[in-house]
Protein backbone atom coordinates (compact mmCIF):
# COMPACT_ATOMS: atom_id res chain seq x y z
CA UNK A 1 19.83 61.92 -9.33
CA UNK A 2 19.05 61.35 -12.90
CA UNK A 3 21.89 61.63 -15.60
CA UNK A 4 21.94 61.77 -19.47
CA UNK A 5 24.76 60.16 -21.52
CA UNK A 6 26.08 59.40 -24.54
CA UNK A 7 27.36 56.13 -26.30
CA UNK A 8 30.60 56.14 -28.80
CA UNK A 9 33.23 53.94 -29.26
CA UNK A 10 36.74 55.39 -28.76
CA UNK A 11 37.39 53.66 -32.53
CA UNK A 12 34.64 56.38 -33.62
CA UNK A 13 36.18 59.39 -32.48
CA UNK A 14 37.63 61.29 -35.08
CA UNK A 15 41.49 61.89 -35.26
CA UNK A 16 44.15 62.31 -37.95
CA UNK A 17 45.61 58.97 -38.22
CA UNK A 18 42.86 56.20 -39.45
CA UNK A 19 41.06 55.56 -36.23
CA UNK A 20 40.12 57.12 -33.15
CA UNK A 21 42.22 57.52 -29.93
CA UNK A 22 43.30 59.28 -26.54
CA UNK A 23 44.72 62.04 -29.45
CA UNK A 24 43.07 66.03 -28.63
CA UNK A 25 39.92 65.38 -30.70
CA UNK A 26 38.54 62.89 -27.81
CA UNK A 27 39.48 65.83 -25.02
CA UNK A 28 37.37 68.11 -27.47
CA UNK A 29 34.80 65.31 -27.53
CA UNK A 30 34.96 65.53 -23.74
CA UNK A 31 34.43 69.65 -23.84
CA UNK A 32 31.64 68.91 -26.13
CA UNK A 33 29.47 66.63 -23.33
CA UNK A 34 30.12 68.67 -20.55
CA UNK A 35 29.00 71.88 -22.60
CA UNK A 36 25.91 69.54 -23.39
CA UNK A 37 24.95 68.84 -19.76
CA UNK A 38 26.07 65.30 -20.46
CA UNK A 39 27.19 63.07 -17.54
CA UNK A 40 28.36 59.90 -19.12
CA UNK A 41 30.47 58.70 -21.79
CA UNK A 42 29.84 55.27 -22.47
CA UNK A 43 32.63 53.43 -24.67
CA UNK A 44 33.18 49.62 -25.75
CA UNK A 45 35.58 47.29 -24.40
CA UNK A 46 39.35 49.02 -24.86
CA UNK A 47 41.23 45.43 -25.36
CA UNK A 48 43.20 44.68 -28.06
CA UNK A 49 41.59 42.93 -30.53
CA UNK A 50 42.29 40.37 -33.28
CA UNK A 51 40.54 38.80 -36.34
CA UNK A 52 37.67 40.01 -37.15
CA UNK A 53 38.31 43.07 -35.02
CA UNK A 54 35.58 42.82 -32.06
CA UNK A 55 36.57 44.27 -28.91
CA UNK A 56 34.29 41.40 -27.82
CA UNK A 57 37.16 39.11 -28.74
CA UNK A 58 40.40 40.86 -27.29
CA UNK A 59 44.14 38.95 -26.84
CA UNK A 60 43.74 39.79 -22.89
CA UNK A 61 41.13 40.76 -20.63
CA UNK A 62 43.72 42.91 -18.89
CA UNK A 63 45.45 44.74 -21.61
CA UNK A 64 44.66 47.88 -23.61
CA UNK A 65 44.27 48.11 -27.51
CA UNK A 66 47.44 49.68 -28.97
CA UNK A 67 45.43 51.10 -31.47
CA UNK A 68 44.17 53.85 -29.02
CA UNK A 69 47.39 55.56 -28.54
CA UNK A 70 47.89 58.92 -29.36
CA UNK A 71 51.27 59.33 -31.85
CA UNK A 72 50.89 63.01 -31.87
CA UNK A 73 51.79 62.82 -28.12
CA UNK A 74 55.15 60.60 -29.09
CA UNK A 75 55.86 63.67 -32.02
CA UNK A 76 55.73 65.96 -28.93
CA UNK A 77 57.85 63.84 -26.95
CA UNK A 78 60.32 63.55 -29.61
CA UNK A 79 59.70 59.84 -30.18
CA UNK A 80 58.57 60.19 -33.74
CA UNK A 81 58.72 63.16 -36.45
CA UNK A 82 55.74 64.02 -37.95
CA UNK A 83 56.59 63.48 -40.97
CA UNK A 84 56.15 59.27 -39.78
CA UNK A 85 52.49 60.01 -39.36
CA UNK A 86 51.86 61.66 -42.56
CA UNK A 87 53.86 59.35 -44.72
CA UNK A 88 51.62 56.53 -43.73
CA UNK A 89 48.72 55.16 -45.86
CA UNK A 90 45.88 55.11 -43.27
CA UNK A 91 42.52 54.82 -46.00
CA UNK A 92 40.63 57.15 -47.82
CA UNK A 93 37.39 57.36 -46.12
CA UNK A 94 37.28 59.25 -43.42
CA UNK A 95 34.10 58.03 -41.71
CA UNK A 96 35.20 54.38 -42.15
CA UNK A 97 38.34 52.22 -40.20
CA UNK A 98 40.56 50.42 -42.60
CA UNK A 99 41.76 47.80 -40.14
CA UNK A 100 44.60 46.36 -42.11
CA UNK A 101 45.94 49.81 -42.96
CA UNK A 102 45.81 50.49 -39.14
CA UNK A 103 47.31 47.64 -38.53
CA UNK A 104 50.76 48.05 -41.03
CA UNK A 105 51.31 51.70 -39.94
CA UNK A 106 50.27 51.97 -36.57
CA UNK A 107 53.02 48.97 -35.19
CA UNK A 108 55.21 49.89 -37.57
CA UNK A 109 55.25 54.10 -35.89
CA UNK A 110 54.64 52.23 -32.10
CA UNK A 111 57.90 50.29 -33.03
CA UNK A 112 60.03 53.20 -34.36
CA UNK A 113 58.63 55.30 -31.13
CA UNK A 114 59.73 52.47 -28.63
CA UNK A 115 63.46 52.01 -30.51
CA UNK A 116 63.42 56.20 -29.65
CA UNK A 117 62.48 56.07 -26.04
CA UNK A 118 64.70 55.08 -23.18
CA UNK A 119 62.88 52.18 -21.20
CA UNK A 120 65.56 51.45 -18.31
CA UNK A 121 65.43 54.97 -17.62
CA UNK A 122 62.46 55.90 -17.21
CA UNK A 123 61.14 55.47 -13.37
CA UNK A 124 57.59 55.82 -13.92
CA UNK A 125 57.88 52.57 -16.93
CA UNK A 126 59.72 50.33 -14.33
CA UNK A 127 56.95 51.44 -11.80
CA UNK A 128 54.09 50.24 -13.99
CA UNK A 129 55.69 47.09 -15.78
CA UNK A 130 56.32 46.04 -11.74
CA UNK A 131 52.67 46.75 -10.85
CA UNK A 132 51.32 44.98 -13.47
CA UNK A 133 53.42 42.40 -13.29
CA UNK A 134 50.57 39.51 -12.81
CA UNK A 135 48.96 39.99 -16.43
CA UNK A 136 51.57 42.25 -18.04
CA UNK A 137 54.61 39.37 -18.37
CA UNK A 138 52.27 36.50 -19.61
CA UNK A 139 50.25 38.90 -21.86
CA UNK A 140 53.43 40.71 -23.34
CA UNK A 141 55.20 36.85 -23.95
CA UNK A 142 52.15 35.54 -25.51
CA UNK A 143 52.01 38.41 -28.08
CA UNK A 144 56.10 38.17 -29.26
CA UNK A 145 55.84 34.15 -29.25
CA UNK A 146 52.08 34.67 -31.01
CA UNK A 147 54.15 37.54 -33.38
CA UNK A 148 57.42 34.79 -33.81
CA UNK A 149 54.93 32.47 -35.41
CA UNK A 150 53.03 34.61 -38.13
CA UNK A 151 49.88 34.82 -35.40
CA UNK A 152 48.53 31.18 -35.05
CA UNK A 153 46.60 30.58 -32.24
CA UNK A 154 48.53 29.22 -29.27
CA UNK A 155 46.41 26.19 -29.62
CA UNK A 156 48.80 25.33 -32.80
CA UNK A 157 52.12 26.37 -31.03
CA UNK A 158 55.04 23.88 -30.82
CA UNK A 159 53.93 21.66 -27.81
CA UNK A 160 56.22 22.57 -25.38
CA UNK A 161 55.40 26.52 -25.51
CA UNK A 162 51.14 25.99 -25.88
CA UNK A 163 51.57 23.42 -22.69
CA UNK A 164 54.11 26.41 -20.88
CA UNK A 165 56.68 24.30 -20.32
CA UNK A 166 59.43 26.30 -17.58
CA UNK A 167 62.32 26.00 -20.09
CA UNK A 168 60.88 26.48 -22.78
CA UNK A 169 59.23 29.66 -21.88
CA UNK A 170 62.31 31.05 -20.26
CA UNK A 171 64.05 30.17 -23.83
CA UNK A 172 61.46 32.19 -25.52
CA UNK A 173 61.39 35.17 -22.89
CA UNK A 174 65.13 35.17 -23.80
CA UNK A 175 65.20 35.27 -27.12
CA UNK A 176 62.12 37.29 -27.56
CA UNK A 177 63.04 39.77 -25.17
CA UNK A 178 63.08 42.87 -27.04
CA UNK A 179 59.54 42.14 -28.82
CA UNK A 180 58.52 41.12 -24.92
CA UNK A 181 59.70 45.06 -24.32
CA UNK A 182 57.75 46.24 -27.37
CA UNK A 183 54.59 45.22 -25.97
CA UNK A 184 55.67 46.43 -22.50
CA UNK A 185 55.79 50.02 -24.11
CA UNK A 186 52.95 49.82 -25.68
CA UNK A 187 50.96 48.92 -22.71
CA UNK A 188 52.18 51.20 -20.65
CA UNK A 189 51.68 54.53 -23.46
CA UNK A 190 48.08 53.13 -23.30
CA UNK A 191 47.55 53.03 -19.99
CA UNK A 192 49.72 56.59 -19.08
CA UNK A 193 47.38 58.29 -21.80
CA UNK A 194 44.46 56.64 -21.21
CA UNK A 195 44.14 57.60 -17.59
CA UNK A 196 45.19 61.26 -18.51
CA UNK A 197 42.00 61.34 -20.69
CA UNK A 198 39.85 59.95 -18.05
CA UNK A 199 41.19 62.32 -15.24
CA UNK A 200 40.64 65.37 -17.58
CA UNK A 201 36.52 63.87 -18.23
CA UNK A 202 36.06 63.42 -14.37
CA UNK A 203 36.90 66.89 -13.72
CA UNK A 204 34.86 68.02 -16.23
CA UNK A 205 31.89 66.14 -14.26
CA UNK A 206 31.92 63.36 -17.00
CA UNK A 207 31.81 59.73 -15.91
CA UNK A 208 32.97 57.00 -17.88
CA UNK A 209 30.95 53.80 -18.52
CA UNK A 210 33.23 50.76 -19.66
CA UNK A 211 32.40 47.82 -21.08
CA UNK A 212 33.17 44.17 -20.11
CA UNK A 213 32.55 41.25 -21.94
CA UNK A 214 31.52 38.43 -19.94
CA UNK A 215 33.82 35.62 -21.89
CA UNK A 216 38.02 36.13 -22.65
CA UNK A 217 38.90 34.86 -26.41
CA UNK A 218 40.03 31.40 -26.76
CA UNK A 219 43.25 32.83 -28.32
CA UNK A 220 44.22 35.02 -25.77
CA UNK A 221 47.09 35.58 -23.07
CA UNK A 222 44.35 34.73 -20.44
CA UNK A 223 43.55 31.30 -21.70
CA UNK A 224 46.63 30.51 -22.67
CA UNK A 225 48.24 31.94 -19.30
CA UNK A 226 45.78 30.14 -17.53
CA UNK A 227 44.22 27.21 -18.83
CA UNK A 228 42.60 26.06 -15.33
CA UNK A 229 40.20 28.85 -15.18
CA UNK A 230 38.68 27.15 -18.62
CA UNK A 231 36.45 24.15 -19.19
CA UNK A 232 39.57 22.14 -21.31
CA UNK A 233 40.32 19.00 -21.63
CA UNK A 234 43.89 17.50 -21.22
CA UNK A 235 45.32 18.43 -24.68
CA UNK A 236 43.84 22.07 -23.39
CA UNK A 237 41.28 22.24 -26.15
CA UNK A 238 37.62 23.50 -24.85
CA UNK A 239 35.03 21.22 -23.76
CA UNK A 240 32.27 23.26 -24.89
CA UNK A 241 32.07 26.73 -25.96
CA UNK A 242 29.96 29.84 -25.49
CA UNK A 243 27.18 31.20 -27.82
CA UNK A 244 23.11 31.37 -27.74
CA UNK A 245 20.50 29.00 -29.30
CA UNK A 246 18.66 29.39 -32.04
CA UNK A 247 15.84 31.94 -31.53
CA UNK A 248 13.57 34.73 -33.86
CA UNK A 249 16.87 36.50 -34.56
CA UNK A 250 18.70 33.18 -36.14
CA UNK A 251 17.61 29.97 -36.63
CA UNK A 252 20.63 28.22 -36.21
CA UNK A 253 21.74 31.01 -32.60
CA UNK A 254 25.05 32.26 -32.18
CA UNK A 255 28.40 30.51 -32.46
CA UNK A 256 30.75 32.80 -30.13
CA UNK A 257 33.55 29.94 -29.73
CA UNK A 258 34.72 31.47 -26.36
CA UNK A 259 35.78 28.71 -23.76
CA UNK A 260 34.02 28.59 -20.89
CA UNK A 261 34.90 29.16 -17.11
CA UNK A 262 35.26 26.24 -14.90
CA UNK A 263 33.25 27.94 -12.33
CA UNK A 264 33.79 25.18 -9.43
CA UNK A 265 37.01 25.61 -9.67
CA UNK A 266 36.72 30.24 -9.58
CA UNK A 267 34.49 29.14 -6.39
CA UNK A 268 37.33 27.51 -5.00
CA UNK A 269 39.50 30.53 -5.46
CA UNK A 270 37.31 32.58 -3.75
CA UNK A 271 36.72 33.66 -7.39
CA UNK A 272 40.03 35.29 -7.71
CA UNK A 273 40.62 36.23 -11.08
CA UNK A 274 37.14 37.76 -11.35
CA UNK A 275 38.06 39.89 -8.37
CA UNK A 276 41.61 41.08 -10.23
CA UNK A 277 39.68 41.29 -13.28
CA UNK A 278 36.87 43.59 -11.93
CA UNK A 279 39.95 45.72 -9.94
CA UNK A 280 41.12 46.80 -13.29
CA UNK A 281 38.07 47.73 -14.89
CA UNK A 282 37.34 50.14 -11.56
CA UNK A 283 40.23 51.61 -12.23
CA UNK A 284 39.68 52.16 -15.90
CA UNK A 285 36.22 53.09 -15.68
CA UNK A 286 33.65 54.95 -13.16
CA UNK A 287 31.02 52.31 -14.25
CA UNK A 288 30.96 48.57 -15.33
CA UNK A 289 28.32 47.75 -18.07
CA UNK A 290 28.88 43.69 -17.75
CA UNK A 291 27.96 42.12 -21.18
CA UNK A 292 25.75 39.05 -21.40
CA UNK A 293 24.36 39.22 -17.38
CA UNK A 294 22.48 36.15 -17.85
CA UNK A 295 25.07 34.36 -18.54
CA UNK A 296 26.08 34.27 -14.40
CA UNK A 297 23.03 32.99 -14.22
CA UNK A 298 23.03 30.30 -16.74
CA UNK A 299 25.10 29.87 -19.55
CA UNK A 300 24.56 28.10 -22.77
CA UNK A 301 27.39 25.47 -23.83
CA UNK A 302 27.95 24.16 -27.54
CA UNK A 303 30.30 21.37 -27.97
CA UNK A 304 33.53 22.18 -29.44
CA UNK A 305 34.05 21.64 -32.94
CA UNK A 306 30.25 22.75 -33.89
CA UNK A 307 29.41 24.43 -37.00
CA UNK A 308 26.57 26.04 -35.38
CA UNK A 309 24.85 26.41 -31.94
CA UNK A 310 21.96 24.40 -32.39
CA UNK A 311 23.16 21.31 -30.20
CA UNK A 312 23.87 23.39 -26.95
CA UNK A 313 22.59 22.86 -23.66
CA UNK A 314 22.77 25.10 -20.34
CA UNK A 315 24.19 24.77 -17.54
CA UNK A 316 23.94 26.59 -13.98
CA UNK A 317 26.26 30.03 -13.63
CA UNK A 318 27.72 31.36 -10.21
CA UNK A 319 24.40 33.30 -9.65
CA UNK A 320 24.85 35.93 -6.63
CA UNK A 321 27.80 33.65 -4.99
CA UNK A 322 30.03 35.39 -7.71
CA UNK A 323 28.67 39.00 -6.79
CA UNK A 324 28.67 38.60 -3.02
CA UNK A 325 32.48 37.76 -3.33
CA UNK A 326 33.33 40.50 -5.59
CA UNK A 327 31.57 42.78 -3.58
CA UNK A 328 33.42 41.35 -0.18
CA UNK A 329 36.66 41.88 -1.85
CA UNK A 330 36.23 44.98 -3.68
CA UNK A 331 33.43 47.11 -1.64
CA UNK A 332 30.29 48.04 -3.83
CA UNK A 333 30.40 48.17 -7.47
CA UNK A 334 28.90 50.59 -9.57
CA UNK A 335 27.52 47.99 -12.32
CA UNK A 336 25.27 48.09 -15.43
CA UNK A 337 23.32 44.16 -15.97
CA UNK A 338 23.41 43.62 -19.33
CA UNK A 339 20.23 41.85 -19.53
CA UNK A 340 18.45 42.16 -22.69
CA UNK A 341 16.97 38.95 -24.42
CA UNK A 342 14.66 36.35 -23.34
CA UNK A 343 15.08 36.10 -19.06
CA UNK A 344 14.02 33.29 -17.29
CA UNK A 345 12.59 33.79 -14.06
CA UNK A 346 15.89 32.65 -12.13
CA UNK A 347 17.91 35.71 -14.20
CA UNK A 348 15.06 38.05 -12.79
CA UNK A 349 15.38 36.88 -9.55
CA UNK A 350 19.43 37.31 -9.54
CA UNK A 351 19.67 40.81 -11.16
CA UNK A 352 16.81 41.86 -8.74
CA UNK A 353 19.02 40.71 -5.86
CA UNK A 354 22.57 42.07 -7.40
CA UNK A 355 20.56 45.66 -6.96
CA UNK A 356 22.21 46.54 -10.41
CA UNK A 357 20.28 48.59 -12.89
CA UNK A 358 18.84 46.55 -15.95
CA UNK A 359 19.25 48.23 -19.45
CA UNK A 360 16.07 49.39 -21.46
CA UNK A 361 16.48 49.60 -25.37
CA UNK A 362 13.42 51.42 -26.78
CA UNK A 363 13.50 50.05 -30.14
CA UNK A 364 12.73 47.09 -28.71
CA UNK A 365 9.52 48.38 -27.38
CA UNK A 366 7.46 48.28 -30.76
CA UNK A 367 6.48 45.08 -31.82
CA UNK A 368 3.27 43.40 -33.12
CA UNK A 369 1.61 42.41 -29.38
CA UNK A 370 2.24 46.00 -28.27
CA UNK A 371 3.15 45.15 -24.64
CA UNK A 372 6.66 44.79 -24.76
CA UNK A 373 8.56 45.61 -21.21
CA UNK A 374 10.65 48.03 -22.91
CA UNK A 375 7.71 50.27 -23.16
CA UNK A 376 8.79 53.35 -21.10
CA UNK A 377 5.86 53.93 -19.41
CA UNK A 378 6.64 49.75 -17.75
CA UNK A 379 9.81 51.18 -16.69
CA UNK A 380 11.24 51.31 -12.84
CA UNK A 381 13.88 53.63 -11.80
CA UNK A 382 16.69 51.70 -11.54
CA UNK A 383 17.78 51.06 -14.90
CA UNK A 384 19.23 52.46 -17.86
CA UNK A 385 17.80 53.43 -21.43
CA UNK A 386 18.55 53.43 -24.65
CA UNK A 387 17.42 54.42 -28.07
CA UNK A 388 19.52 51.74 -29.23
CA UNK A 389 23.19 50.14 -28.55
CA UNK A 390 26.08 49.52 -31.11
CA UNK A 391 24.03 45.74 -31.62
CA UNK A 392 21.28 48.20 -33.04
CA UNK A 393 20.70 49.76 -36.17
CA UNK A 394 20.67 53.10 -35.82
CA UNK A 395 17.28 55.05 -34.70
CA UNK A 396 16.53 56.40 -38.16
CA UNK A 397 17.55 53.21 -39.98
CA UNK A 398 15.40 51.27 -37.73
CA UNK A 399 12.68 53.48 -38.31
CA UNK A 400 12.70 53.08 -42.10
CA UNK A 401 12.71 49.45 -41.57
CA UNK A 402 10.00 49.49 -39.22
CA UNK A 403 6.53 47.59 -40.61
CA UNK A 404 3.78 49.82 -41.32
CA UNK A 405 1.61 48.64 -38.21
CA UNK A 406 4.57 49.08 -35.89
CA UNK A 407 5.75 52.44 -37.09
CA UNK A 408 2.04 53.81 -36.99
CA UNK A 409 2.26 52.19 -33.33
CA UNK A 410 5.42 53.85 -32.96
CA UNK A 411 4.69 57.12 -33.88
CA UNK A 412 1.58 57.67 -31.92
CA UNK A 413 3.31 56.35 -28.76
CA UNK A 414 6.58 58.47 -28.78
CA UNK A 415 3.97 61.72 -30.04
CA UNK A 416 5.86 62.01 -33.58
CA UNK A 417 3.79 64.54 -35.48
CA UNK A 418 6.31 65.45 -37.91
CA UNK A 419 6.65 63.23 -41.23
CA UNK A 420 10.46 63.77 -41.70
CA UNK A 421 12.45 60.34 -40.23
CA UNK A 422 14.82 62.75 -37.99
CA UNK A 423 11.45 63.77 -36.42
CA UNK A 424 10.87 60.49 -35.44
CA UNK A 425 14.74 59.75 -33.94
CA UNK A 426 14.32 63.33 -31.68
CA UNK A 427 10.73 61.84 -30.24
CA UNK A 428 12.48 58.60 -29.77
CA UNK A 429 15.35 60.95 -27.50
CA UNK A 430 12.37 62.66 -25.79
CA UNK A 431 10.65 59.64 -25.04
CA UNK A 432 13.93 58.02 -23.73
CA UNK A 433 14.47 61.08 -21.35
CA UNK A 434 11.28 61.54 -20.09
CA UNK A 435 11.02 58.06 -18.92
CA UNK A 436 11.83 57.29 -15.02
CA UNK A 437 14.97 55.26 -15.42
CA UNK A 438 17.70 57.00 -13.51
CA UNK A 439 20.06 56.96 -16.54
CA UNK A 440 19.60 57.95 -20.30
CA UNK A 441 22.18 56.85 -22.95
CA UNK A 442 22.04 58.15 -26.66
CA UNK A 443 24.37 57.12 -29.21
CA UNK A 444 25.86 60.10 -30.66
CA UNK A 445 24.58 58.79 -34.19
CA UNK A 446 20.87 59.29 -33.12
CA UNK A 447 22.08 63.00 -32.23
CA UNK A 448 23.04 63.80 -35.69
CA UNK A 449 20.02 61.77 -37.31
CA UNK A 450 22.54 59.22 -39.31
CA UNK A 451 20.96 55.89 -40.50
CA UNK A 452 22.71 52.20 -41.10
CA UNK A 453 25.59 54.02 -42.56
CA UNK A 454 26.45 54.54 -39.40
CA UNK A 455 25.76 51.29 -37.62
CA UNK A 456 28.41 50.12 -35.73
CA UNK A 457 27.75 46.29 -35.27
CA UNK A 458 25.37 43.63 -36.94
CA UNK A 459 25.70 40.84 -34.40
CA UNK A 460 26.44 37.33 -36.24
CA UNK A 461 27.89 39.11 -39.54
CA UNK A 462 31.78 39.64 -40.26
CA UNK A 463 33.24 42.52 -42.20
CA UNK A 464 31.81 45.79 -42.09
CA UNK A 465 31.47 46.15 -38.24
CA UNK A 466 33.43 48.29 -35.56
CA UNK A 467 34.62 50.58 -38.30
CA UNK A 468 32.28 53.55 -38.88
CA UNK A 469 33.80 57.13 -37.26
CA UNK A 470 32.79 60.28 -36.55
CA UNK A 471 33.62 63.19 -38.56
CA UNK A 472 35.47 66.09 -37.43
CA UNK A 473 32.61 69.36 -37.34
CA UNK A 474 29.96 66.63 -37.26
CA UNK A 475 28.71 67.30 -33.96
CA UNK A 476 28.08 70.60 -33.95
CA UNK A 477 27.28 73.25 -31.73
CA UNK A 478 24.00 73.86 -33.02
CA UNK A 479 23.36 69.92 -32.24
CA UNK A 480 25.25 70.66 -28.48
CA UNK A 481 22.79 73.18 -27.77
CA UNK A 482 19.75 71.20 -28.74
CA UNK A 483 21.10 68.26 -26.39
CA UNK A 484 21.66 70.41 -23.55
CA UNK A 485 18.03 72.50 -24.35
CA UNK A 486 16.23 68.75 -23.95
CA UNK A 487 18.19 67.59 -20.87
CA UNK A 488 17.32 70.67 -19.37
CA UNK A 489 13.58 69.88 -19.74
CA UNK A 490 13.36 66.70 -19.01
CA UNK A 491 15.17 67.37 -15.47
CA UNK A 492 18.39 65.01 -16.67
């Protein structure tokens, strides 16, 4: 059955307190798709993140960004007066995140809400920090010992804590024991609300599609935790690390500095931590969008210490081994191939076999040679489109930036009669929708005609991405009923 979708990060929602979260205005968001005939809600990865504040580079692969939980629900509980909340400085602009505002108010309420709420007895707190045991204790040490040193990288810890030495660890988990608790709390208020907020969308007939980067951060619980899963040497520094090569986009490709797996050594393990790791995310999500597909296929290594990515080489992924074993272990997965870029033959081959459903980006489609695959009318019916993702500008801005041959090309393909730019974005909708593919995801900036301003990420740039936010009002009924009035035709 065809389904229709739409694509915002939980950061965009709009809510009282600097940034979006699990707070009433995302259940209202919620309301708002299912009114609209919408089927998905697609959000980015919901780790917590550090410098430069990607959730493409989170402390743990396990663990859920802090930053998401509601503190109107800890006022209700008691845990906080409101007052707290309203006393804090959390930016001026509404539409924008101020990250280091977010970051001195919201610990600073999390830790007066966890000194106010009784840990030992609460059943349900015990229950979780037991069942999460296998990530929870090495992720929640890493963060006080990571906190206990200003936040250096493990890498530059005192030897005998970055190597995990038994005593010295036990030391630490002693004397850090409250700040281990801290981050305890947190995770579990994350997790508590978080499912709460995905219950309520699945009974509204809303599915959630998650996001999972392919690569952990080099400073992160997981790597530190676990340094065999990791091409590192003996003084556990990387090997090589994980990027792209140069191409049309950037002449000197991508430096993403994440270590890379030691794959012989996952095959060994029957692939173990994949299968743990893909266990969560089917319990935090409906479906899996995996970032960076190709990169099971092969996978391009810099050496470490590189300014830039222009002396990589690749090497051979898991392929389908990986994917027969998850499936084996876990049953079948409902999973988006993030497989946009230049594919080799082999990456064809293995997300044909995987059965999963490629994505489609229709900006891509209009470009000089005018036979790009994104094209919708090249399409099959097992994939996914998109006007454009949070790599993209946004529909109008790309528009405006369009050359003249390719917006004329544009313009006649999509049918856009009307001169106006939001003209254009609405035929780009249409044209997404009336395609074949099974599943049609619009980012809700495209549905309220917004250009750059709006853009969420600019891929190989640092400092003005992840933060813009919806405004409260902004998506409007009037804009509800024209979503639901174009699903509706388009048999979505």
């Amino acid at each position: 059955m065809r389904a229709s979708g739409i694509l915002l990060p939980v950061s965009s929602l709009p809510s009282k307190y600097g940034i979006g979260c699990f707070s009433e205005e995302a259940y209202e968001f919620v309301d708002q798709l299912a009114r609209a005939g919408q089927k998905y809600w697609q959000i980015l990865p919901l780790g917590p993140t550090g410098y430069g504040d990607s959730p493409y580079q989170s402390f743990s692969t396990f663990a859920g960004n802090p930053y998401f939980i509601d503190l109107e629900a800890f006022v209700k509980e008691g845990y906080l007066d409101k007052s707290d909340c309203e006393d804090c400085d959390w930016g001026t602009n509404e539409s924008y995140v101020d990250y280091e505002k977010i970051y001195n108010s919201r610990f600073r309420l999390l830790r007066k809400a966890f000194e106010n709420y009784d840990c030992e007895g609460d059943p349900e707190y015990q229950k979780f920090v037991e069942e999460n045991a296998a990530w929870l204790e090495d992720y929640s040490l890493y963060m006080a010992i990571k906190d206990s040193l200003n936040g250096i990288s493990w890498i530059e810890w005192p030897k005998e804590l970055k190597n995990r030495e038994k005593d010295a660890l036990a030391e630490a988990g002693e004397k850090l024991a409250k700040e281990v608790g801290f981050y305890c709390f947190q995770q579990y208020c994350f997790f508590k609300q978080w499912t709460e907020l995905k219950t309520y969308a699945n009974e509204k007939g809303v599915e959630i599609i998650g996001d999972v980067p392919i690569y952990v951060a080099f400073d992160s619980a997981d790597a530190w935790a676990q340094p065999e899963l990791f091409q590192f040497d003996e003084n556990n520094l990387p090997v090589g690390v994980a990027g792209c090569p140069p191409d049309a986009f950037s002449a000197t490709g991508q430096l993403w500095g994440n270590p890379l797996y030691d794959w012989e050594y996952h095959k060994k393990t029957g692939y173990a931590w994949w299968t743990r790791r893909m266990a969560n995310c089917m319990k935090l999500y409906d479906v899996v969008r995996i970032d960076h597909f190709r990169g099971f296929d092969e996978y391009y290594s810099i050496p470490y210490g590189d300014k830039t990515a222009e002396f990589g080489h690749w090497e051979k992924g898991p392929g389908m081994d990986l994917f027969r074993a998850l499936e084996k272990n876990l049953g079948k997965l409902d999973v988006i191939a993030e497989d946009l870029g230049l594919l080799t033959d082999s990456v064809i081959e293995m997300v044909e076999e995987s059965g999963f459903p490629g994505m489609k980006v229709l900006q891509f489609a209009f470009d000089e040679n005018e036979d790009s695959p994104y094209l919708t009318h090249r399409y099959e019916r097992n994939c996914i489109v998109y006007t454009g993702t949070h790599d993209n500008e946004t529909t109008r801005g790309w528009f405006r930036n369009l050359s003249q041959h390719d917006r004329n090309f544009a313009r006649a393909y999509i049918g856009c009669e009307g001169k106006h730019d939001t003209a254009a974005v609405w035929s780009m909708i249409r044209a997404a929708m009336s395609s074949v593919a099974d599943r049609c995801v619009i980012p809700v900036q495209d549905y309220l005609c917004l250009g750059n301003e709006a853009r969420i990420n600019e891929p190989s740039t640092l400092g003005d991405n992840w933060k813009w936010r919806m405004k409260k009002g902004q998506l409007n009924e009037k804009i509800i009923e024209k979503m639901k009035e174009e699903i509706k035709a388009r048999g979505l």
